[in-house]
C-alpha atoms as a PDB file:
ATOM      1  CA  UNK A   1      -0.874 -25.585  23.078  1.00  0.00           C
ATOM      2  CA  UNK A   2       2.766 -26.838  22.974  1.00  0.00           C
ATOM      3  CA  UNK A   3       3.246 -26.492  19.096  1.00  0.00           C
ATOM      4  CA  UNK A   4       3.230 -23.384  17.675  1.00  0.00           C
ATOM      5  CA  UNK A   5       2.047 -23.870  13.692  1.00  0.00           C
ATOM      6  CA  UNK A   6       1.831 -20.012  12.520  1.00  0.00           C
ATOM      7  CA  UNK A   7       3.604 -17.144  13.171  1.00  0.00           C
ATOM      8  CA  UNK A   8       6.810 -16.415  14.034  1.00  0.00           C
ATOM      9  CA  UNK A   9       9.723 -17.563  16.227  1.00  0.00           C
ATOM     10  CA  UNK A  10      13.904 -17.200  17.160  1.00  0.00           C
ATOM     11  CA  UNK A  11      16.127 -19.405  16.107  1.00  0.00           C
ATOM     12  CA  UNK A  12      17.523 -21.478  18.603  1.00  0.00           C
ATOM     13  CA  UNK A  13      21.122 -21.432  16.955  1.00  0.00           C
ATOM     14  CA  UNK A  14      21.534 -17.032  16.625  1.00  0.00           C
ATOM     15  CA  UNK A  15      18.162 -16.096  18.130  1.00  0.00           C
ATOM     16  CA  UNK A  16      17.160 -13.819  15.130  1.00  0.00           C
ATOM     17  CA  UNK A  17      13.367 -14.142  14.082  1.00  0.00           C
ATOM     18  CA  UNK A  18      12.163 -16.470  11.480  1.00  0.00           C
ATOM     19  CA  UNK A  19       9.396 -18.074  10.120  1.00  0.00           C
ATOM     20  CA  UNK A  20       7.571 -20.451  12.239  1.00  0.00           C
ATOM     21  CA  UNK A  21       7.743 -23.271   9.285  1.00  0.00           C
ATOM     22  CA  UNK A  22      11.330 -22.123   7.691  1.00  0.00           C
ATOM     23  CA  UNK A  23      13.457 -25.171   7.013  1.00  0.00           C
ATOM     24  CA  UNK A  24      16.476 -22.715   7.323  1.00  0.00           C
ATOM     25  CA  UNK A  25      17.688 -19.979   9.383  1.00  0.00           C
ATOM     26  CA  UNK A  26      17.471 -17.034   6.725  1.00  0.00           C
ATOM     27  CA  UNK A  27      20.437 -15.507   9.164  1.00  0.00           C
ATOM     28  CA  UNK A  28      22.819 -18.348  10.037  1.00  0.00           C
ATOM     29  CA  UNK A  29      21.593 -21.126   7.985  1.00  0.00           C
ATOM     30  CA  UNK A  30      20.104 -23.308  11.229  1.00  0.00           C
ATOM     31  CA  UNK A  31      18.416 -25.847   9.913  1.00  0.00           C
ATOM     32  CA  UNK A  32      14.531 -26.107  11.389  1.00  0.00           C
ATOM     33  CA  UNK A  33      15.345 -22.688  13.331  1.00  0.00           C
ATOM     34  CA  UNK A  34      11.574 -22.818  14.624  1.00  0.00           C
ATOM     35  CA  UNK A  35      12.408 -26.528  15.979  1.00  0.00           C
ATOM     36  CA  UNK A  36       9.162 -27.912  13.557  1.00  0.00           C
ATOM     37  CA  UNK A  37       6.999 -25.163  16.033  1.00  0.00           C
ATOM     38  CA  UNK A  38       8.153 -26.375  19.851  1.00  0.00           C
ATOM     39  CA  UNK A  39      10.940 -24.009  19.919  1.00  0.00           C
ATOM     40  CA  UNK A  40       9.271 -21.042  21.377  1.00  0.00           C
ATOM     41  CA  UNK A  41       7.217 -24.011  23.932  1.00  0.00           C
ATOM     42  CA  UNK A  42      10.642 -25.467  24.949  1.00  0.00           C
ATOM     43  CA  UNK A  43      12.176 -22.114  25.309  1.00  0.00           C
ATOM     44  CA  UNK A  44       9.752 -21.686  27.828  1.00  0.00           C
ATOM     45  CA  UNK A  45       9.858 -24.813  29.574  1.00  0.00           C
ATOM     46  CA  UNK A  46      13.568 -24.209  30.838  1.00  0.00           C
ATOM     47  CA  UNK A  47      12.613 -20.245  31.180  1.00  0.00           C
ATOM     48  CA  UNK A  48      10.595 -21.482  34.152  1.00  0.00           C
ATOM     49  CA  UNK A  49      12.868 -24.002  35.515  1.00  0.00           C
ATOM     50  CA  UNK A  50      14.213 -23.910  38.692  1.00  0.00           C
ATOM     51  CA  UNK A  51      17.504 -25.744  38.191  1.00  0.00           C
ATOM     52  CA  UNK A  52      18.058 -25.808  42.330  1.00  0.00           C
ATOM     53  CA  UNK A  53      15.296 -26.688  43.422  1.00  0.00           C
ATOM     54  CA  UNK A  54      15.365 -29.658  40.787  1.00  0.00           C
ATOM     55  CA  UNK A  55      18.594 -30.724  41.418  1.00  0.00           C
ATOM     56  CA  UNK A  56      17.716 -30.804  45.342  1.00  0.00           C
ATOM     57  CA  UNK A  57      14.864 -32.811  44.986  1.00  0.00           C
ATOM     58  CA  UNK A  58      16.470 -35.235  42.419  1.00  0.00           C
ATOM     59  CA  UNK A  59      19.073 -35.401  45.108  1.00  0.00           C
ATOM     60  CA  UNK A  60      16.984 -36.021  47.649  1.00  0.00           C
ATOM     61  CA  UNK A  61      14.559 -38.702  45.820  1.00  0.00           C
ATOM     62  CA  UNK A  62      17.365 -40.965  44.900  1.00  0.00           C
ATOM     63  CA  UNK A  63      18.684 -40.425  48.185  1.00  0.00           C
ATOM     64  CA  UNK A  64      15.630 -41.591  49.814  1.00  0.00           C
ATOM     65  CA  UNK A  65      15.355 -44.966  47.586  1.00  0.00           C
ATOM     66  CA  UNK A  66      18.979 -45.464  48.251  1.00  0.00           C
ATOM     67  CA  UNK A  67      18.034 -45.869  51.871  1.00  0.00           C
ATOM     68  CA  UNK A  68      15.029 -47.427  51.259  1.00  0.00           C
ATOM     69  CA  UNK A  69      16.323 -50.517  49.056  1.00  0.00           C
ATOM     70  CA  UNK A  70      18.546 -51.485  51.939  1.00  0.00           C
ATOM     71  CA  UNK A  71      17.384 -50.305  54.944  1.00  0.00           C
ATOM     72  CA  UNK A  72      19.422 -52.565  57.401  1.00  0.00           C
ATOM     73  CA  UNK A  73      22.162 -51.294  55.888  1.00  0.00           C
ATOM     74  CA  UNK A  74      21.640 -47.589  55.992  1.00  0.00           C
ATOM     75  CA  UNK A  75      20.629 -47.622  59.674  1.00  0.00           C
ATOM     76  CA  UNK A  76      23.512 -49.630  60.998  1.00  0.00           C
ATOM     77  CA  UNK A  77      25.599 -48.161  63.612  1.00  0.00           C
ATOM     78  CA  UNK A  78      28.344 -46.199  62.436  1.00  0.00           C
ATOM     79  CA  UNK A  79      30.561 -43.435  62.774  1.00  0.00           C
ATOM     80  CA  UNK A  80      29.472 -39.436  62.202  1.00  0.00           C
ATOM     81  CA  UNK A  81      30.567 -39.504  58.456  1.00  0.00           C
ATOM     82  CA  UNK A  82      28.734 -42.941  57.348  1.00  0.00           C
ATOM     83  CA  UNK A  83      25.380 -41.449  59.241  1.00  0.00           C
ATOM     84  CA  UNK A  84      22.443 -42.821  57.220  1.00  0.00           C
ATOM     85  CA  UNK A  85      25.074 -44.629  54.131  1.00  0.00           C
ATOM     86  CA  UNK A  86      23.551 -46.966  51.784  1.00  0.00           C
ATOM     87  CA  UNK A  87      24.551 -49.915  50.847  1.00  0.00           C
ATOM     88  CA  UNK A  88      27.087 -50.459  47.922  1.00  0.00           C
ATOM     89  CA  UNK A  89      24.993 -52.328  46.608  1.00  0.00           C
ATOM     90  CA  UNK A  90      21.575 -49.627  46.549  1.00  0.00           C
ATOM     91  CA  UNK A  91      23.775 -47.573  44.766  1.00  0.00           C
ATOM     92  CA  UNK A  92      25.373 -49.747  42.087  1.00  0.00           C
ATOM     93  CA  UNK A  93      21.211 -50.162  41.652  1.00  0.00           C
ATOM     94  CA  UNK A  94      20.381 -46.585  41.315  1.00  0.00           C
ATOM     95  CA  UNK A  95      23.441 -46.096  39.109  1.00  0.00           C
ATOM     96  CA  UNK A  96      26.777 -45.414  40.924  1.00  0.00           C
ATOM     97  CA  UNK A  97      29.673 -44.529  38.636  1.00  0.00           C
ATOM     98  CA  UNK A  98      33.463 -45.621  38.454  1.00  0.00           C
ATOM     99  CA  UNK A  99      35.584 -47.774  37.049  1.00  0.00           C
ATOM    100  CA  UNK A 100      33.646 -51.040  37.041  1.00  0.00           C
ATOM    101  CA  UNK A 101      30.320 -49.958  36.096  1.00  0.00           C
ATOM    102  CA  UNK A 102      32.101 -47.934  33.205  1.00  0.00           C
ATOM    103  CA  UNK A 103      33.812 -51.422  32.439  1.00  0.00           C
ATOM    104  CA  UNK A 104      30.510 -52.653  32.307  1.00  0.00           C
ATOM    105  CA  UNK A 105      29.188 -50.993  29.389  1.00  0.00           C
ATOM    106  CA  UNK A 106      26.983 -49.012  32.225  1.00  0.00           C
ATOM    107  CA  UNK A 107      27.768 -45.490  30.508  1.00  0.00           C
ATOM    108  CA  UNK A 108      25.205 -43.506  32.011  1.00  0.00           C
ATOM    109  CA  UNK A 109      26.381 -44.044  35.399  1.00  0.00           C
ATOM    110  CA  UNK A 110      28.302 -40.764  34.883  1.00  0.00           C
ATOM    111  CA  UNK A 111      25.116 -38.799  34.610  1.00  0.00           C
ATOM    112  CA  UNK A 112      22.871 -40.328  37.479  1.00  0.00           C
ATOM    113  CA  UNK A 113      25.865 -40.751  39.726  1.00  0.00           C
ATOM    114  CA  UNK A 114      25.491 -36.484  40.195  1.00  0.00           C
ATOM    115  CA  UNK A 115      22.415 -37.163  41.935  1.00  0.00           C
ATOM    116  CA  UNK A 116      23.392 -40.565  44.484  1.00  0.00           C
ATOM    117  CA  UNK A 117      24.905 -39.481  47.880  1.00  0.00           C
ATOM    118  CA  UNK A 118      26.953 -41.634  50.658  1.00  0.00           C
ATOM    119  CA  UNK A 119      25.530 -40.704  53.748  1.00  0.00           C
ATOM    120  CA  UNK A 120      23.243 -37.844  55.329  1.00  0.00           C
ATOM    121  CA  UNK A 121      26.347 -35.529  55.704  1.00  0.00           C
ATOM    122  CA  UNK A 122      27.262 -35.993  52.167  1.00  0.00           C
ATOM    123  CA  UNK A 123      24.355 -35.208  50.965  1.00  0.00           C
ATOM    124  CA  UNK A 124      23.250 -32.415  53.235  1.00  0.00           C
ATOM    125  CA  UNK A 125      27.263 -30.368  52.121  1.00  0.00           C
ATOM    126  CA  UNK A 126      26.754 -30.748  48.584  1.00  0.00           C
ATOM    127  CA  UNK A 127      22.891 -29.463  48.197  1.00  0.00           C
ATOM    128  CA  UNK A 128      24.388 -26.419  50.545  1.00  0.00           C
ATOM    129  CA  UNK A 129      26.709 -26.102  47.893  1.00  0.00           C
ATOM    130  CA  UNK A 130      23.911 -26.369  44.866  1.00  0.00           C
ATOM    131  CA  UNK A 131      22.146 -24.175  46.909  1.00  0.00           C
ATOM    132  CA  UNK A 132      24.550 -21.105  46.879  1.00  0.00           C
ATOM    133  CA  UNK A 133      26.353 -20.955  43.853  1.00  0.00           C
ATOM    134  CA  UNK A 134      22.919 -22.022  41.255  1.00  0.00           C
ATOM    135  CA  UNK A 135      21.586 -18.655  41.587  1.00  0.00           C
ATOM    136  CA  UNK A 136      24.709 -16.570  40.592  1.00  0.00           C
ATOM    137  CA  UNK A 137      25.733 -18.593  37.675  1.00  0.00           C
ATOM    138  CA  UNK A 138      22.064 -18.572  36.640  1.00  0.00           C
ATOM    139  CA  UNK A 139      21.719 -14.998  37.555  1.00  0.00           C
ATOM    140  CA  UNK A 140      25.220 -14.775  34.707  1.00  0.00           C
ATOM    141  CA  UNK A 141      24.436 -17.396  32.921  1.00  0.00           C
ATOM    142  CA  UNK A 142      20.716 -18.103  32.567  1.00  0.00           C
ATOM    143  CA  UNK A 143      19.037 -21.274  33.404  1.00  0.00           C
ATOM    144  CA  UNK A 144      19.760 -23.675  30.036  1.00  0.00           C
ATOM    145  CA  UNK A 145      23.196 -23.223  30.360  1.00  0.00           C
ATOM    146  CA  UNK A 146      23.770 -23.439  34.265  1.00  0.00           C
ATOM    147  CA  UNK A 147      21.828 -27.238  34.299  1.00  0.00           C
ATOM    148  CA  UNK A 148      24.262 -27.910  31.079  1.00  0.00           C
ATOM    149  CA  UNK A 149      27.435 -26.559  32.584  1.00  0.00           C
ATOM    150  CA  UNK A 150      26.643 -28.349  35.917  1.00  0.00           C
ATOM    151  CA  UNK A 151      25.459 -31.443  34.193  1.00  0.00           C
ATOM    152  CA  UNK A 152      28.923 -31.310  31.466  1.00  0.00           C
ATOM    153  CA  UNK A 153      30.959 -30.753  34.803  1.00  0.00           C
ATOM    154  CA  UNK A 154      29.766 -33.981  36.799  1.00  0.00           C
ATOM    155  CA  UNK A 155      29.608 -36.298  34.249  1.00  0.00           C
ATOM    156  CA  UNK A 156      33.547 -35.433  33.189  1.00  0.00           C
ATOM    157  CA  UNK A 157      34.684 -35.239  36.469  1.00  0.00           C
ATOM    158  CA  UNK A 158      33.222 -38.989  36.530  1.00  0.00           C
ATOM    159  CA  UNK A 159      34.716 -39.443  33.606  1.00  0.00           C
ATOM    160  CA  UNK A 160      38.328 -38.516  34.790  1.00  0.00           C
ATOM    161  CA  UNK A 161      37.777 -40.820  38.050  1.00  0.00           C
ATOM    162  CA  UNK A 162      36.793 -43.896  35.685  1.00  0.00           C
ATOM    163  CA  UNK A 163      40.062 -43.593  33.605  1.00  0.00           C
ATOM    164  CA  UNK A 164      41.954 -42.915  36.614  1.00  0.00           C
ATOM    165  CA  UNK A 165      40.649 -45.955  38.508  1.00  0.00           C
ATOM    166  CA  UNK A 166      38.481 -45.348  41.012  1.00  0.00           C
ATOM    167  CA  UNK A 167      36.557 -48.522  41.199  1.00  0.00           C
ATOM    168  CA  UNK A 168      33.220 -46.654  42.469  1.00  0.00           C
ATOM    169  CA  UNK A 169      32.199 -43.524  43.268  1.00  0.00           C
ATOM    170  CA  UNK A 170      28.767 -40.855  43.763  1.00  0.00           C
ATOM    171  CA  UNK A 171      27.785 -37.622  44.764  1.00  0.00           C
ATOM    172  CA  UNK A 172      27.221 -33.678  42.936  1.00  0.00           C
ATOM    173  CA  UNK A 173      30.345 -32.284  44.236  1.00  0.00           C
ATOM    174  CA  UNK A 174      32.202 -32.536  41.105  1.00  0.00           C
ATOM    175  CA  UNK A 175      29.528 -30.454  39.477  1.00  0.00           C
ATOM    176  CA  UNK A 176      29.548 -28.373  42.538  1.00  0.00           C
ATOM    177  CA  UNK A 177      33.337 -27.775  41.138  1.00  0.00           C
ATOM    178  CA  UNK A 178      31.704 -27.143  37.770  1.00  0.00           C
ATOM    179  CA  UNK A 179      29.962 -24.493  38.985  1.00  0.00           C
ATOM    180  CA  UNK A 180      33.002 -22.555  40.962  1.00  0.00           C
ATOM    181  CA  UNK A 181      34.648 -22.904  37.482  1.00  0.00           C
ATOM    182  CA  UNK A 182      31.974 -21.195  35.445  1.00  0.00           C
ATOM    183  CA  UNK A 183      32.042 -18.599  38.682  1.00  0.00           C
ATOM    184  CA  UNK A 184      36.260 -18.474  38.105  1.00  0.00           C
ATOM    185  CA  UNK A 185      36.118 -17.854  34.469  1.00  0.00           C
ATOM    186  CA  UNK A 186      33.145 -15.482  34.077  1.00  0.00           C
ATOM    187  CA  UNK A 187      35.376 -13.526  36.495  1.00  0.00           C
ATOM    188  CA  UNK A 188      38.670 -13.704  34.566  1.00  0.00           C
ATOM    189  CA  UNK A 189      36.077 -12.721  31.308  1.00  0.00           C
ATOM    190  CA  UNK A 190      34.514  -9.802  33.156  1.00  0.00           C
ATOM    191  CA  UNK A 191      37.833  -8.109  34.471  1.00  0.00           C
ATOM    192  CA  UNK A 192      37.618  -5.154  35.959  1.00  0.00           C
ATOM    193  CA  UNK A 193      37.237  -4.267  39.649  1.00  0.00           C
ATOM    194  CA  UNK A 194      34.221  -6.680  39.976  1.00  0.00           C
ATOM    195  CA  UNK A 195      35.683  -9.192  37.611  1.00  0.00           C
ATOM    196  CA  UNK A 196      38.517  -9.695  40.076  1.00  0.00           C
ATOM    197  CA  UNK A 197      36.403  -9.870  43.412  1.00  0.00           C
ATOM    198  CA  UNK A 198      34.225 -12.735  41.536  1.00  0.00           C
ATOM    199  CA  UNK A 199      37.250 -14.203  40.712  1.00  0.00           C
ATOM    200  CA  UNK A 200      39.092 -14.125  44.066  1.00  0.00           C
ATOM    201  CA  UNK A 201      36.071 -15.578  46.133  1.00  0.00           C
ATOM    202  CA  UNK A 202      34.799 -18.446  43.802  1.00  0.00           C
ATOM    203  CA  UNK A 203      38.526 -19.365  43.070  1.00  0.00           C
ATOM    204  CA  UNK A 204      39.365 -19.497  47.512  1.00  0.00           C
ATOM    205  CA  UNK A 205      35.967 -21.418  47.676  1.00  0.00           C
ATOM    206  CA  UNK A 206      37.559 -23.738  45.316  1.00  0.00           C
ATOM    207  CA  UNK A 207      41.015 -23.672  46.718  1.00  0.00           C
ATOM    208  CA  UNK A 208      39.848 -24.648  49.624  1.00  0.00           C
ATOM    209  CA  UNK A 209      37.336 -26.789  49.149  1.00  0.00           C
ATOM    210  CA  UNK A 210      39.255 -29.201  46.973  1.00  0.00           C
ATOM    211  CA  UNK A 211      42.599 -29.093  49.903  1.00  0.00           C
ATOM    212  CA  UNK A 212      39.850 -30.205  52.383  1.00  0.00           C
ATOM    213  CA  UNK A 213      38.897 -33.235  49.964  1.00  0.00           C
ATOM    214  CA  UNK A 214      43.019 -34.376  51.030  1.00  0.00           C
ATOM    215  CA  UNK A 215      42.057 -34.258  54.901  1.00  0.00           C
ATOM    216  CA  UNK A 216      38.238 -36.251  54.535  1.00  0.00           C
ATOM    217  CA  UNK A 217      38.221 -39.601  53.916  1.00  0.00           C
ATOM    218  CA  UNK A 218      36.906 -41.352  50.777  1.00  0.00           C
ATOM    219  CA  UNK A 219      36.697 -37.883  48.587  1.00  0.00           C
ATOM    220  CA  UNK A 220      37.427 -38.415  44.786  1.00  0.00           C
ATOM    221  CA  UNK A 221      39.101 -35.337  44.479  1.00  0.00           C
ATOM    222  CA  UNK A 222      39.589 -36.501  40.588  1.00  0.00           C
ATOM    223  CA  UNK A 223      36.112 -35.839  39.859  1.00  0.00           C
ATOM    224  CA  UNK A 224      36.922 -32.735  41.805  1.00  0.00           C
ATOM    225  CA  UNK A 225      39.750 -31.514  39.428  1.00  0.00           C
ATOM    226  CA  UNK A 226      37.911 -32.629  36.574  1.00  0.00           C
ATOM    227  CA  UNK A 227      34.775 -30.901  37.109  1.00  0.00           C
ATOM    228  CA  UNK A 228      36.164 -27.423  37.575  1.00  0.00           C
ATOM    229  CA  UNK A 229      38.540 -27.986  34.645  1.00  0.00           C
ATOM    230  CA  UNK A 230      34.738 -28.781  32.461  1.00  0.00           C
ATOM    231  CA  UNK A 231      33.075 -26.385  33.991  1.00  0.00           C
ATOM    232  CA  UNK A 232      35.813 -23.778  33.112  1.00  0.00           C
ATOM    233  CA  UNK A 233      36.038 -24.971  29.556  1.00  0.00           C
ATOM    234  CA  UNK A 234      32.149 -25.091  29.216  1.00  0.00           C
ATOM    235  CA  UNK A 235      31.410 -21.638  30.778  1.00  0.00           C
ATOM    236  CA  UNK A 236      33.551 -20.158  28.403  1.00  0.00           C
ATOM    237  CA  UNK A 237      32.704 -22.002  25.107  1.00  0.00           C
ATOM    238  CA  UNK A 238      28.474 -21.318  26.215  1.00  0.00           C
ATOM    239  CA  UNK A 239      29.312 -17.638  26.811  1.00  0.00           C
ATOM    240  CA  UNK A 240      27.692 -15.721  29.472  1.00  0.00           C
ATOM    241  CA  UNK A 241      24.926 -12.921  29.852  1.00  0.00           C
ATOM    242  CA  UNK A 242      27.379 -10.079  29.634  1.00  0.00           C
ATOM    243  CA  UNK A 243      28.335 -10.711  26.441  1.00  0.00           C
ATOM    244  CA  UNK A 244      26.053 -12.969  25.041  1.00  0.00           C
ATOM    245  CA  UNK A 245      22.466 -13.628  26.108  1.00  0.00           C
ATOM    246  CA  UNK A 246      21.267 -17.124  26.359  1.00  0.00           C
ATOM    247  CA  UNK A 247      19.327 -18.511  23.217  1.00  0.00           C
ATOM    248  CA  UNK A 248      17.537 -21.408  22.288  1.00  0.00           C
ATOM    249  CA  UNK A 249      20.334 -23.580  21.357  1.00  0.00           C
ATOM    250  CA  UNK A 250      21.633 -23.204  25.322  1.00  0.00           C
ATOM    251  CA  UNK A 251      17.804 -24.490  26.191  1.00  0.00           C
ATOM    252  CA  UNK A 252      17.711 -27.223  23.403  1.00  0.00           C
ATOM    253  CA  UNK A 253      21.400 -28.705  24.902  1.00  0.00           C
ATOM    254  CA  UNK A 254      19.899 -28.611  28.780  1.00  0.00           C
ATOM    255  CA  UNK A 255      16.605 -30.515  27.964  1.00  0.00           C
ATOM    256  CA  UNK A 256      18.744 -33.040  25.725  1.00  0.00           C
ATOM    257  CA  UNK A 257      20.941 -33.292  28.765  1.00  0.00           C
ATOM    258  CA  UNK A 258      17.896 -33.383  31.155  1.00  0.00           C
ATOM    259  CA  UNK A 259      16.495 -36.044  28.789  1.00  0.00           C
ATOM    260  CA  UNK A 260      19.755 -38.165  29.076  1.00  0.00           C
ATOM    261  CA  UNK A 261      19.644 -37.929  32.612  1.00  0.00           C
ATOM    262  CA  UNK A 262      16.419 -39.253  32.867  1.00  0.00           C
ATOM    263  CA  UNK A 263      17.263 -41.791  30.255  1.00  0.00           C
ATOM    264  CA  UNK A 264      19.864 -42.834  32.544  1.00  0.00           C
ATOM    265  CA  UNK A 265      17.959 -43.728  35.623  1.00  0.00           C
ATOM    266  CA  UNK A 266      15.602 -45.524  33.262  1.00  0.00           C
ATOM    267  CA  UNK A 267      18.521 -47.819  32.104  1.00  0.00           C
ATOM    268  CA  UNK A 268      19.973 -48.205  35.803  1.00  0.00           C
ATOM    269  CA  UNK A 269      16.546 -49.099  37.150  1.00  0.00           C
ATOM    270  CA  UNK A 270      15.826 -51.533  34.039  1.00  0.00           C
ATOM    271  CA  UNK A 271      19.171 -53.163  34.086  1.00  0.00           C
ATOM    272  CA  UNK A 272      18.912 -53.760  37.887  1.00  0.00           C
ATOM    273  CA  UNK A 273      15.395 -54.880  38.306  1.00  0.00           C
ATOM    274  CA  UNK A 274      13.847 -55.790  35.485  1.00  0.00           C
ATOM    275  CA  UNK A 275      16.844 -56.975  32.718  1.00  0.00           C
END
């Protein structure tokens, strides 16, 4: 069902047709272009995926344990912005990035930190955000490389914030940022009349956006700044649909990055709980 063991197939690297069982792209020179028969399966796989409607209920699942590890803490009184917060310590579990952690050794941190939130507002403004800008840059970019451009975006705006020192921080806006960068240079690619409207709007949004991160307290506007910058830089090394439609190398880097992820909250539960 999943492997495919006659026949033909692309190749994930220049999406030309091959053998099923060639050890080399007769085109570019790929090596296993078939992907030893799951290519065509896998190719599928993120084909169907809804990348917002996973990243929402990621969100929301490691929201909810968040709250529900410390549960005193998270229903505490407090002010309009800390509605609902967990604990520091519920999210140093579930695998909170920054500056310690990333002394730690704890190096996925920067992937599973996309998906950890502060509070109920937190969460709530970024999965607004996820929800409106996923389906353009899919719609421009197709599905493989929107998860890897937003996934690319968060973990180096993490990144930036560890080597700048922030001792410990969470949330998806940074590959919310991502996003508005693949939006801002798809734009400045596409030129033209609507070339220059995409880029005016997505590049306000982020204008904005990142000034209001100045006036709100406890923003990491470094993982801001460095999650547009990667999601810039990505968008344009992946290529988008106008020029270049998405093949099964874009689909073979989101699953590896979906696998990581996953990897991640495997290590984060293991080292808190179990190790």
């Amino acid at each position: 069902m999943w492997r495919q063991r006659s026949g033909s197939s692309l190749c994930y690297a220049c999406g030309k047709l091959n053998r099923i069982d060639a050890a080399a792209c007769f085109y570019c020179g790929a090596r296993q272009p078939g992907l030893w028969g799951f290519g065509s399966a896998l190719g599928r796989v993120v084909g169907r995926l809804d990348v917002a409607r996973l990243v929402i209920a990621v969100c929301v699942v490691a929201y909810a344990a968040s709250v529900l590890i410390d549960p005193g803490a998270a229903l505490r009184p407090r002010g309009v912005f800390d509605i609902l917060a967990p604990s520091t310590r519920a999210l140093y579990a579930l695998g909170a990035a920054g500056a310690l952690p990333w002394a730690e050794g704890r190096w996925w941190t920067v992937f599973t930190a996309i998906y950890l939130h502060g509070s109920l507002l937190h969460i709530l403004f970024n999965l607004i955000w996820v929800r409106q800008l996923a389906p353009p840059v899919e719609e421009l970019y197709g599905p493989g490389r929107l998860f890897a451009i937003f996934t690319v975006a968060g973990a180096v705006g993490f990144i930036v914030s560890n080597v700048t020192g922030v001792v410990l921080t969470i949330g998806a806006s940074g590959a919310v940022f991502g996003l508005l960068g693949a939006m801002v240079q798809y734009g400045k690619s596409r030129g033209g009349t609507f070339g220059l409207a995409v880029l005016r709007q997505y590049g306000q949004w982020a204008i904005v956006i990142f000034a209001l991160g100045f006036l709100m307290p406890g923003v990491n506007n470094w993982a801001h700044a460095g999650g547009f910058a990667a999601g810039y830089v990505s968008a344009m090394v992946l290529g988008h649909g106008d020029r270049d439609a998405e093949r099964g190398v874009h689909r073979v880097l989101a699953l590896a990055l979906l696998g990581l992820t996953a990897a991640g909250f495997v290590l984060a539960l293991w080292t808190s709980f179990v190790g």
